[in-house]
PDB file of N, CA and C in Angstrom:
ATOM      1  N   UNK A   1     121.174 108.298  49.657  1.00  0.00           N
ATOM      2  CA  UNK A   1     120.927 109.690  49.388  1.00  0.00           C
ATOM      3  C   UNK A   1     121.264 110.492  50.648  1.00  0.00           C
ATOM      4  N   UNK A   2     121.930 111.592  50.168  1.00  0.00           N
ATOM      5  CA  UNK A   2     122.342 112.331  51.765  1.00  0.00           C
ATOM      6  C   UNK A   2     121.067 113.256  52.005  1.00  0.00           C
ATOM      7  N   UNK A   3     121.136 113.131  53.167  1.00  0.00           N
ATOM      8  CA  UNK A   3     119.916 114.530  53.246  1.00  0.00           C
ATOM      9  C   UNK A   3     120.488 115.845  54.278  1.00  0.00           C
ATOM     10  N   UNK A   4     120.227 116.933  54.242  1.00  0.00           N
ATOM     11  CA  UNK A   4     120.864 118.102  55.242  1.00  0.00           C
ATOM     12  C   UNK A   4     120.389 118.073  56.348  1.00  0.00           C
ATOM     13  N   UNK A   5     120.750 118.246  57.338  1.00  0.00           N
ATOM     14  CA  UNK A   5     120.936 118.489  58.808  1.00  0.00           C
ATOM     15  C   UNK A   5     119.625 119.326  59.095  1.00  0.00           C
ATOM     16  N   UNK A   6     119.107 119.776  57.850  1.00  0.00           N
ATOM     17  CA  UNK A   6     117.655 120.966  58.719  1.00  0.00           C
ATOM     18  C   UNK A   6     116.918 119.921  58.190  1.00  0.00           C
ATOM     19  N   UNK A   7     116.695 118.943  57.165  1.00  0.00           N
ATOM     20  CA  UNK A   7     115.842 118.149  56.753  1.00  0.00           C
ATOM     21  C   UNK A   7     115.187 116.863  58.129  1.00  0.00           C
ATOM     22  N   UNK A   8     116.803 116.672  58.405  1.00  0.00           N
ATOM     23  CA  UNK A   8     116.416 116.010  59.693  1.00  0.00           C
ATOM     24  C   UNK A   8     115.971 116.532  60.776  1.00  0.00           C
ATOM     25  N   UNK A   9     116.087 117.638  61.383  1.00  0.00           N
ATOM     26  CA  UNK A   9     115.804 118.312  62.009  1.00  0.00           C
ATOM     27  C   UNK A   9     114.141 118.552  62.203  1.00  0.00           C
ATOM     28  N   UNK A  10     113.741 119.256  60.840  1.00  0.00           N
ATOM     29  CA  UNK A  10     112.450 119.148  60.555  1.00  0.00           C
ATOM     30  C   UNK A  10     111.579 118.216  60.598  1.00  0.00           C
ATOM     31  N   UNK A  11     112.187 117.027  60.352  1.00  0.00           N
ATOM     32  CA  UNK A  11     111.319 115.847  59.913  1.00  0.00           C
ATOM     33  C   UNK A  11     111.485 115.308  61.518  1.00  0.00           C
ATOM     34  N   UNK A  12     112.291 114.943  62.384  1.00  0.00           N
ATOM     35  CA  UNK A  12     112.060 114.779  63.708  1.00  0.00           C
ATOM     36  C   UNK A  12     111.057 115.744  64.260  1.00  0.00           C
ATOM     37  N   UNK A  13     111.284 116.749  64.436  1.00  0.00           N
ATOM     38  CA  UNK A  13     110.090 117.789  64.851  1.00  0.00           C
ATOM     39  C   UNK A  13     108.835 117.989  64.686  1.00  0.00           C
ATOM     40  N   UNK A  14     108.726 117.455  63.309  1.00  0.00           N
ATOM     41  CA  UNK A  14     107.111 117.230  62.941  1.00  0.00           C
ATOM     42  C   UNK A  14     106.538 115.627  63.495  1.00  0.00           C
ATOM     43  N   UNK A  15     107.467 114.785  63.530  1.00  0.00           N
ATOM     44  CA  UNK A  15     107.392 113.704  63.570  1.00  0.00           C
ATOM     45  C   UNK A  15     106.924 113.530  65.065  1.00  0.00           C
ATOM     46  N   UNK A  16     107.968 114.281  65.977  1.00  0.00           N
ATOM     47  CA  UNK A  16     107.344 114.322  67.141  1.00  0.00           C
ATOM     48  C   UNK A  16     106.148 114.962  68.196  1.00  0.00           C
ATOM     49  N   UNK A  17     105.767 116.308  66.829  1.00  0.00           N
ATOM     50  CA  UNK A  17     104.564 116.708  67.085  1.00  0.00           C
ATOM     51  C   UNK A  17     103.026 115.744  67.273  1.00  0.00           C
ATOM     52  N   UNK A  18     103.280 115.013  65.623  1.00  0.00           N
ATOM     53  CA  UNK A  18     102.270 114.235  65.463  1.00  0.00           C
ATOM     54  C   UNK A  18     102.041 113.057  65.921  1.00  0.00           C
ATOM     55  N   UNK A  19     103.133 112.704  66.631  1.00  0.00           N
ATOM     56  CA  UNK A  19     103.053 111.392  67.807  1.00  0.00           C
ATOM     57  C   UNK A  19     102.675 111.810  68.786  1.00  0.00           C
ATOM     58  N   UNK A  20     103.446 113.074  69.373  1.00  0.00           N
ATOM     59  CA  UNK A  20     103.132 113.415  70.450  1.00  0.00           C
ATOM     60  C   UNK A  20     101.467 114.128  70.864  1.00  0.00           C
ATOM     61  N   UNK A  21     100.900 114.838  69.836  1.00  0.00           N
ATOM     62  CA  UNK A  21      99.799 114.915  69.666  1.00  0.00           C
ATOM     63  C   UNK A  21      98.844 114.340  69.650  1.00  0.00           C
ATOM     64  N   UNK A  22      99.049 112.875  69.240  1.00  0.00           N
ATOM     65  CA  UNK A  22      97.928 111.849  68.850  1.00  0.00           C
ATOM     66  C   UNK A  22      98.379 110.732  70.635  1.00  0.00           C
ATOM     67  N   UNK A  23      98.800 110.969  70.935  1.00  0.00           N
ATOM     68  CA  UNK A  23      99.040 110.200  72.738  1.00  0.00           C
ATOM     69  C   UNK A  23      98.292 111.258  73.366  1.00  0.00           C
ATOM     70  N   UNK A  24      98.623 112.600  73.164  1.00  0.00           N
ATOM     71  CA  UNK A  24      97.824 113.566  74.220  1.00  0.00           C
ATOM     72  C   UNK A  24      95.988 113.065  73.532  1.00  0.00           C
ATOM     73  N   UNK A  25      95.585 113.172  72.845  1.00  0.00           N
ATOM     74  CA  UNK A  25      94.531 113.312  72.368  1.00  0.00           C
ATOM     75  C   UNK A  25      93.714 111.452  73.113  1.00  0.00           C
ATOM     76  N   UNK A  26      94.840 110.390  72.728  1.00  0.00           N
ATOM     77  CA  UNK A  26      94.295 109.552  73.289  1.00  0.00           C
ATOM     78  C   UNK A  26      94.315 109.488  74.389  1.00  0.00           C
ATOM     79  N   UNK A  27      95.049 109.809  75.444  1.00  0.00           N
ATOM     80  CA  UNK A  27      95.354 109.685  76.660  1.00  0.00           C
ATOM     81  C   UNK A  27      93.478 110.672  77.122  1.00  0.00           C
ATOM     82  N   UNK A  28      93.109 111.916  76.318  1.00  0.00           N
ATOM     83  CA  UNK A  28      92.345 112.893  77.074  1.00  0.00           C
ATOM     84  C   UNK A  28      91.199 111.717  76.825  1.00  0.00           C
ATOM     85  N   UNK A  29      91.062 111.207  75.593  1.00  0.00           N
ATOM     86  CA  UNK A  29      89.709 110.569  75.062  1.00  0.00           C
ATOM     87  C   UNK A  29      89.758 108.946  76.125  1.00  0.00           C
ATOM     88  N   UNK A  30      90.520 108.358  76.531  1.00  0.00           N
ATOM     89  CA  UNK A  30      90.356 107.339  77.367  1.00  0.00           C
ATOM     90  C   UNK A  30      90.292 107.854  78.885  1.00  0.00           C
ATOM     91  N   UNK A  31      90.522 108.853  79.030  1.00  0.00           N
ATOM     92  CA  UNK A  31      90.149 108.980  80.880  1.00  0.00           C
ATOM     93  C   UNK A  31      89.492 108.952  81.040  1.00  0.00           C
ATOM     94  N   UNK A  32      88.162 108.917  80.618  1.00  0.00           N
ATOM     95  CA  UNK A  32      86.376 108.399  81.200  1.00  0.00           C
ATOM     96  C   UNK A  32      86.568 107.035  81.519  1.00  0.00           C
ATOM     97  N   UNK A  33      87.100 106.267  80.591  1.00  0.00           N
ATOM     98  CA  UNK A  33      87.138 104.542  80.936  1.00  0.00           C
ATOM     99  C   UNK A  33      88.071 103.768  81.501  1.00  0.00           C
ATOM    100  N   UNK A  34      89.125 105.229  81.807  1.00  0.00           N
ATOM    101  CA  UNK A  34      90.274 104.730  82.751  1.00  0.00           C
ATOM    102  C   UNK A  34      89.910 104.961  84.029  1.00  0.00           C
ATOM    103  N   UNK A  35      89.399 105.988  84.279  1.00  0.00           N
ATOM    104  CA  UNK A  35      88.799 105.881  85.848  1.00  0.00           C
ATOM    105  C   UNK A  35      87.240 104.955  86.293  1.00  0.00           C
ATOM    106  N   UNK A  36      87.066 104.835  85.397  1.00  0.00           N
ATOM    107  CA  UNK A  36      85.804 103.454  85.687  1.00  0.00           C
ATOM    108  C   UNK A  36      86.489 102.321  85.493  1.00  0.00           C
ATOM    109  N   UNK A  37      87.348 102.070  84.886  1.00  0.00           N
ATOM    110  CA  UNK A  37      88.583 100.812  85.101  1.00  0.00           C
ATOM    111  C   UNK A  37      88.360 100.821  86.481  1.00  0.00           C
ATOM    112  N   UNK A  38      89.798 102.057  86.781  1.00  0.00           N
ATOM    113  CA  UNK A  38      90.119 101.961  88.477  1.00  0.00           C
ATOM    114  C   UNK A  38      89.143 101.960  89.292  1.00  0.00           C
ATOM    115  N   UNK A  39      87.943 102.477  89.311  1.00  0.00           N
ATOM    116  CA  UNK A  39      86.723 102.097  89.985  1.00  0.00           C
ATOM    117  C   UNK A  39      86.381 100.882  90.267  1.00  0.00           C
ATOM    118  N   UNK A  40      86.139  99.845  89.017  1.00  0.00           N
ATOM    119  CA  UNK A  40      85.595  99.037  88.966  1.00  0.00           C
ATOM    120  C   UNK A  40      86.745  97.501  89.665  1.00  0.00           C
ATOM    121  N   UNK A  41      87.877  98.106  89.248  1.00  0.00           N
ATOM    122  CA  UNK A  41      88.717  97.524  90.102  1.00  0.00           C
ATOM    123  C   UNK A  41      88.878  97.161  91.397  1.00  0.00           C
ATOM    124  N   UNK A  42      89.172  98.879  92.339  1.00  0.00           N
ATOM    125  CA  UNK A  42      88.971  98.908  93.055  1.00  0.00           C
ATOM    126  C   UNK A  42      87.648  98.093  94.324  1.00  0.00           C
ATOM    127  N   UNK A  43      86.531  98.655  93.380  1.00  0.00           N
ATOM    128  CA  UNK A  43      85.545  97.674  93.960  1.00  0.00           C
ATOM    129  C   UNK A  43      85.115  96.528  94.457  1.00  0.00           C
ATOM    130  N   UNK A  44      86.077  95.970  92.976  1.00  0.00           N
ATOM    131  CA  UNK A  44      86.150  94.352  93.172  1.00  0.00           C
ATOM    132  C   UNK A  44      86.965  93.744  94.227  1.00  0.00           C
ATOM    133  N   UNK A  45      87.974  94.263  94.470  1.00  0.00           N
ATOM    134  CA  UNK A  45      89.103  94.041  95.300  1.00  0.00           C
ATOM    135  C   UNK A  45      88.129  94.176  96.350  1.00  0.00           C
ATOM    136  N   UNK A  46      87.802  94.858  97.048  1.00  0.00           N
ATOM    137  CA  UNK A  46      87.130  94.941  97.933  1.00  0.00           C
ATOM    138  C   UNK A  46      86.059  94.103  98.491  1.00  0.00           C
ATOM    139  N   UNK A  47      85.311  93.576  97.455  1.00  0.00           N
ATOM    140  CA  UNK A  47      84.106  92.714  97.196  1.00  0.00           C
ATOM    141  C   UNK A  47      85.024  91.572  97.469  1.00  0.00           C
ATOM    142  N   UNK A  48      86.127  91.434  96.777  1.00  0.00           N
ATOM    143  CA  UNK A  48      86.695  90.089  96.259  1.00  0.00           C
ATOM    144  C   UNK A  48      87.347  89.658  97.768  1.00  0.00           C
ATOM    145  N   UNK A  49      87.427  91.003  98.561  1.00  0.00           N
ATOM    146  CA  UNK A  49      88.292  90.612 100.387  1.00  0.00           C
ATOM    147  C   UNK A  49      87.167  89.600 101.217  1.00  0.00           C
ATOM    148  N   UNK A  50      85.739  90.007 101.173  1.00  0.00           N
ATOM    149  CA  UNK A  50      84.962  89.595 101.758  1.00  0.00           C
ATOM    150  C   UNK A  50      83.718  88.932 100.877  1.00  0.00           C
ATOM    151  N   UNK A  51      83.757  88.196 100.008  1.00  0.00           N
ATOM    152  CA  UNK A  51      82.820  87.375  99.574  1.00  0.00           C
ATOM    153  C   UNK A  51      84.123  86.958  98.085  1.00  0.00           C
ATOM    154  N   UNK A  52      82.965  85.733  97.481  1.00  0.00           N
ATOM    155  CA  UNK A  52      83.403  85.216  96.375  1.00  0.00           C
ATOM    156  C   UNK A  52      82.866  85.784  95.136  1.00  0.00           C
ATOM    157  N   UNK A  53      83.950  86.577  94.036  1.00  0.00           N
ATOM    158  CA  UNK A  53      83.287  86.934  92.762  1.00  0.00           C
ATOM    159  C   UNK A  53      83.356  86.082  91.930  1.00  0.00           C
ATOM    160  N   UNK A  54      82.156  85.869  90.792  1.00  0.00           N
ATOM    161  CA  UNK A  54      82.226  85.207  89.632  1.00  0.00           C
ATOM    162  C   UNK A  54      82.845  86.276  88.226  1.00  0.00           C
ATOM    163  N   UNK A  55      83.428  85.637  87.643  1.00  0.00           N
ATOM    164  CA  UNK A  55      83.782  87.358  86.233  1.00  0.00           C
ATOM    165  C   UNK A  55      82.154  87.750  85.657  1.00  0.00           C
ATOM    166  N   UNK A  56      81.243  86.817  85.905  1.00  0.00           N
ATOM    167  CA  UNK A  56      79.843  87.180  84.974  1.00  0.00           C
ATOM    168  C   UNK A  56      79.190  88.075  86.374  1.00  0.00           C
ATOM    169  N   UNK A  57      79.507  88.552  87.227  1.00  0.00           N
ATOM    170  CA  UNK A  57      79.294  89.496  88.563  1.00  0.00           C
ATOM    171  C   UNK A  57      79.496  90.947  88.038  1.00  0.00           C
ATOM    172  N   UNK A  58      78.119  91.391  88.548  1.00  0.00           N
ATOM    173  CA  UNK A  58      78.301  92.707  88.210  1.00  0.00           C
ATOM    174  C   UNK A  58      78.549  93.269  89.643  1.00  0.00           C
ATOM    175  N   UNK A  59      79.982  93.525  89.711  1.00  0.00           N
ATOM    176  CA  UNK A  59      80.600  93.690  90.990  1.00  0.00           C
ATOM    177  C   UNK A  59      80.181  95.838  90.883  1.00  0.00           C
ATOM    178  N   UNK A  60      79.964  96.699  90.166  1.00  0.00           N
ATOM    179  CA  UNK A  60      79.260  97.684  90.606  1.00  0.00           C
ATOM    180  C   UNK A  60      77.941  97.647  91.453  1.00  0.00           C
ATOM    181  N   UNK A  61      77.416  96.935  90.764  1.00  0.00           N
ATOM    182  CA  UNK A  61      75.888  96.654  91.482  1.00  0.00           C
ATOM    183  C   UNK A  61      75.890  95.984  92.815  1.00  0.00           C
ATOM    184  N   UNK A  62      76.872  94.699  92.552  1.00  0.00           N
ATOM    185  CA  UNK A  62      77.209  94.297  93.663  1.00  0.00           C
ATOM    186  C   UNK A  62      77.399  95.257  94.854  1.00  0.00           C
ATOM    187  N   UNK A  63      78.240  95.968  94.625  1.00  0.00           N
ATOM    188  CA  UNK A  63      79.207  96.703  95.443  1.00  0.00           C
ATOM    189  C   UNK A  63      78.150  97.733  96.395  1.00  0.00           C
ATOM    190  N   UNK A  64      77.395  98.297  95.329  1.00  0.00           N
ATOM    191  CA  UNK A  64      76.486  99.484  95.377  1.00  0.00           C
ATOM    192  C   UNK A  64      75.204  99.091  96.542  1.00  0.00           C
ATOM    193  N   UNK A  65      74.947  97.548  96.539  1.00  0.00           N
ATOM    194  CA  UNK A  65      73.660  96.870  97.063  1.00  0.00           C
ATOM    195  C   UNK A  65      74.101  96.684  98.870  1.00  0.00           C
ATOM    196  N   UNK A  66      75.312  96.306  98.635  1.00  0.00           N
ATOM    197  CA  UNK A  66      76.063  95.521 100.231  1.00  0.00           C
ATOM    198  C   UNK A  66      76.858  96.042 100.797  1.00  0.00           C
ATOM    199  N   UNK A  67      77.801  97.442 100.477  1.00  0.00           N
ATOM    200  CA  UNK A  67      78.586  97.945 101.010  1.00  0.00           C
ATOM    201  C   UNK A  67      78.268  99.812 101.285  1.00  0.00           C
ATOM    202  N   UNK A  68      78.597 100.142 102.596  1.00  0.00           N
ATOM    203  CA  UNK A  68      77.659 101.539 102.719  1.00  0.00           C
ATOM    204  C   UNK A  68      79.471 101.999 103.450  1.00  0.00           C
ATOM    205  N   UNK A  69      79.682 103.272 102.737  1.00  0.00           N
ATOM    206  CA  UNK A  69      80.790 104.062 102.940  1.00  0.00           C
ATOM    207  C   UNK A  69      80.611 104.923 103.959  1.00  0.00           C
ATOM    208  N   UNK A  70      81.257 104.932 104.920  1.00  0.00           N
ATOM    209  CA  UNK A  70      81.572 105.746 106.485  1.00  0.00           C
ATOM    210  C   UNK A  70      82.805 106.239 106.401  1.00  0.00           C
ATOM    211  N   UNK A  71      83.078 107.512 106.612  1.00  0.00           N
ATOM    212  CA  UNK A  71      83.680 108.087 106.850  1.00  0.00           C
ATOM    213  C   UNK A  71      83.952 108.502 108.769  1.00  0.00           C
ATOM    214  N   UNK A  72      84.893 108.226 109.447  1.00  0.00           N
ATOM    215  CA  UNK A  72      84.750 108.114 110.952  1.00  0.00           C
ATOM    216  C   UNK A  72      86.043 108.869 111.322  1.00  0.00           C
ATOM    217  N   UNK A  73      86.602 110.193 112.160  1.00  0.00           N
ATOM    218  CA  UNK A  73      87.810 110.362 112.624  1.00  0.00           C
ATOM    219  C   UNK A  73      88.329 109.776 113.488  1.00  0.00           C
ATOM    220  N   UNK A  74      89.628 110.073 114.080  1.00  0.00           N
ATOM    221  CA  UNK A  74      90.270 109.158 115.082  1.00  0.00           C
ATOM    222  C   UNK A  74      89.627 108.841 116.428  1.00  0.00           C
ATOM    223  N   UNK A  75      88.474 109.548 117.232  1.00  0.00           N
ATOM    224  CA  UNK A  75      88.070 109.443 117.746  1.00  0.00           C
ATOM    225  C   UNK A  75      86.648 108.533 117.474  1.00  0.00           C
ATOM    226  N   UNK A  76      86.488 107.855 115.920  1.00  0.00           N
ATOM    227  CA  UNK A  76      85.360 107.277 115.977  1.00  0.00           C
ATOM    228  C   UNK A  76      83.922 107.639 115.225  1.00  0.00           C
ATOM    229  N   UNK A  77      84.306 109.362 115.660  1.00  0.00           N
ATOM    230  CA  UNK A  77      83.035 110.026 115.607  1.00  0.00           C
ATOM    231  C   UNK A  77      82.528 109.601 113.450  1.00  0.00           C
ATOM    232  N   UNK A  78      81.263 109.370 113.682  1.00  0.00           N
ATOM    233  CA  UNK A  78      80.797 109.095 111.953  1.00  0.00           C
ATOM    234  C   UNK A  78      81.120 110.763 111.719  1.00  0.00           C
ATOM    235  N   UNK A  79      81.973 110.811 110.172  1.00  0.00           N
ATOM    236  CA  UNK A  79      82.350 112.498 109.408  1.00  0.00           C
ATOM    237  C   UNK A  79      81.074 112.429 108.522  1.00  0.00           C
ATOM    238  N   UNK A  80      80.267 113.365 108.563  1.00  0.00           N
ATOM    239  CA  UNK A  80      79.167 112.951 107.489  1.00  0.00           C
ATOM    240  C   UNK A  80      79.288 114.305 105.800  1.00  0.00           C
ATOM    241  N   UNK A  81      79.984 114.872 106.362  1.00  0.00           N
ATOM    242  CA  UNK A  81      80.274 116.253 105.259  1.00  0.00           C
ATOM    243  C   UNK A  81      81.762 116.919 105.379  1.00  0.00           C
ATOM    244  N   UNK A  82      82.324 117.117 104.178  1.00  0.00           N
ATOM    245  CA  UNK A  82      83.859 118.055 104.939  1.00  0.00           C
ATOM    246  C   UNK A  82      83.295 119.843 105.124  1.00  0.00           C
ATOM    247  N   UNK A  83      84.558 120.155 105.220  1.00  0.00           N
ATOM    248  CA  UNK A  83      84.315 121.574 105.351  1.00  0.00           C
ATOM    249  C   UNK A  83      83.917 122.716 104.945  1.00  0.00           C
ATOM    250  N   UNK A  84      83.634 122.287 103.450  1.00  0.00           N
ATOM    251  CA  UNK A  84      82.410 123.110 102.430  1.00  0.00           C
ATOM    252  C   UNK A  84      81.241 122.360 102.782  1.00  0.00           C
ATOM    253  N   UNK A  85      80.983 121.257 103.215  1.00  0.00           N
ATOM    254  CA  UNK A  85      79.700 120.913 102.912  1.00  0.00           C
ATOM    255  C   UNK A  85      78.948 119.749 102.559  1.00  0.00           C
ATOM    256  N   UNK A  86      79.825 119.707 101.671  1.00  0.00           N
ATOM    257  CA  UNK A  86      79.881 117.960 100.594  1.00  0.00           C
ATOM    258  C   UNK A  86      79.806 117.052 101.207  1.00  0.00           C
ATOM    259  N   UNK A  87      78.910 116.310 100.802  1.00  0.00           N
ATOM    260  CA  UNK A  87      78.852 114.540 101.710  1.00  0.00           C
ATOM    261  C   UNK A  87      80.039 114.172 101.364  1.00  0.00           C
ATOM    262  N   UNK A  88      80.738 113.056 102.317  1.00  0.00           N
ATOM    263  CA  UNK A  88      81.894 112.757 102.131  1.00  0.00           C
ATOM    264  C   UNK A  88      81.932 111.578 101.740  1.00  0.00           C
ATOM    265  N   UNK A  89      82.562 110.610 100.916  1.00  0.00           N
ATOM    266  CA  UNK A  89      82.835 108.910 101.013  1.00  0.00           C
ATOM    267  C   UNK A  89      84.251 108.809 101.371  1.00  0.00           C
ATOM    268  N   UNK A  90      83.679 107.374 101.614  1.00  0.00           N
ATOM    269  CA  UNK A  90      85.110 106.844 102.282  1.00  0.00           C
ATOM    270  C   UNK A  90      86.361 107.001 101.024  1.00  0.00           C
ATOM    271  N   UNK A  91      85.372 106.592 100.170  1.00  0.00           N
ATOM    272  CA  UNK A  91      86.869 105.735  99.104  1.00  0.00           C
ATOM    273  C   UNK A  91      87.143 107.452  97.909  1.00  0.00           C
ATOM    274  N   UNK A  92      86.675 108.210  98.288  1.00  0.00           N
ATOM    275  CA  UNK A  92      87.022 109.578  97.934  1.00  0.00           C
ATOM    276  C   UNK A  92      87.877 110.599  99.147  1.00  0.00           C
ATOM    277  N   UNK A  93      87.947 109.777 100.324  1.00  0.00           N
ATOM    278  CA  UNK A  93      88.718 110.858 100.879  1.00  0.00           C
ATOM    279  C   UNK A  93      90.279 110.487 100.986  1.00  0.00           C
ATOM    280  N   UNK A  94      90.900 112.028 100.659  1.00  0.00           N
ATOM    281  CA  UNK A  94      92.468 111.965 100.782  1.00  0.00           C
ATOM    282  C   UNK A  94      92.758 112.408 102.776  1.00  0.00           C
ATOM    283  N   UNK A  95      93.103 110.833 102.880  1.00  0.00           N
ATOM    284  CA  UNK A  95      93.552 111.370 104.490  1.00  0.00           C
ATOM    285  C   UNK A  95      94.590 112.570 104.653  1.00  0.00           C
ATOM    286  N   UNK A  96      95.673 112.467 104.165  1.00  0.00           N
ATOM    287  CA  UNK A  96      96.362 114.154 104.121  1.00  0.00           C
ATOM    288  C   UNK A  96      96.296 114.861 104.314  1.00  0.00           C
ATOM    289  N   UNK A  97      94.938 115.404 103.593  1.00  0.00           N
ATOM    290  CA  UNK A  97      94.259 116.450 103.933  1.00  0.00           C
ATOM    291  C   UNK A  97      93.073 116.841 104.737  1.00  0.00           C
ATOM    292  N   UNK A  98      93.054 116.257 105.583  1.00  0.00           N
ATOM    293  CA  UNK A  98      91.940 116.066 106.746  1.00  0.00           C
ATOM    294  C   UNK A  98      92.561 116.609 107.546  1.00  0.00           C
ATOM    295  N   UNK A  99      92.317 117.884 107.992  1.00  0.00           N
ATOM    296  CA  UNK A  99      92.593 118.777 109.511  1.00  0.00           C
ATOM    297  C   UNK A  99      91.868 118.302 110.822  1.00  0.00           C
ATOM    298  N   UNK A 100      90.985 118.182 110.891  1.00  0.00           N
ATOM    299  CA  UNK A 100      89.983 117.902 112.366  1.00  0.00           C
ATOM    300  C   UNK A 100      90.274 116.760 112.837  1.00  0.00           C
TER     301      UNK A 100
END
């Protein structure tokens, strides 16, 4: 069956709305458990440099009990707040942007 050139047209266009729509929608609805992924990742790696993990390890708790975040500039000095105010952590700061 032939079909016309706006049929296709149309039908790609909608087609790519509703794909493209339903990725945005999942992509917004999984970023709570994508950044506690990378969290929890992260953590482990860390845990996993200096001690032995088991997978039945609750490497948050872990993490949370034995490891204390310092923030220190080139001179050493402990950073305890940035420049609004905010307590700082280590594994939240973008060096880049550190002036002092």
């Amino acid at each position: 069956m032939q079909r016309s050139n706006t049929y296709i047209i149309i039908f790609t266009l909608v087609t790519t709305i509703i794909v493209g729509g339903t990725l945005a929608l999942t992509s917004i609805a999984l970023g709570p458990r994508q950044a506690k992924s990378i969290e929890l990742d992260t953590k482990s790696q860390i845990l996993g440099a200096v001690m032995q993990l088991e997978k039945t390890d609750d490497a948050l708790a872990i993490y949370d009990k034995r490891i204390r975040s310092v923030v220190v500039d080139y001179q050493g000095s402990e950073i305890k707040t940035d420049a609004k105010g905010n307590p700082l952590r280590a594994d939240k700061v973008n060096v880049a942007k550190i002036t002092n």
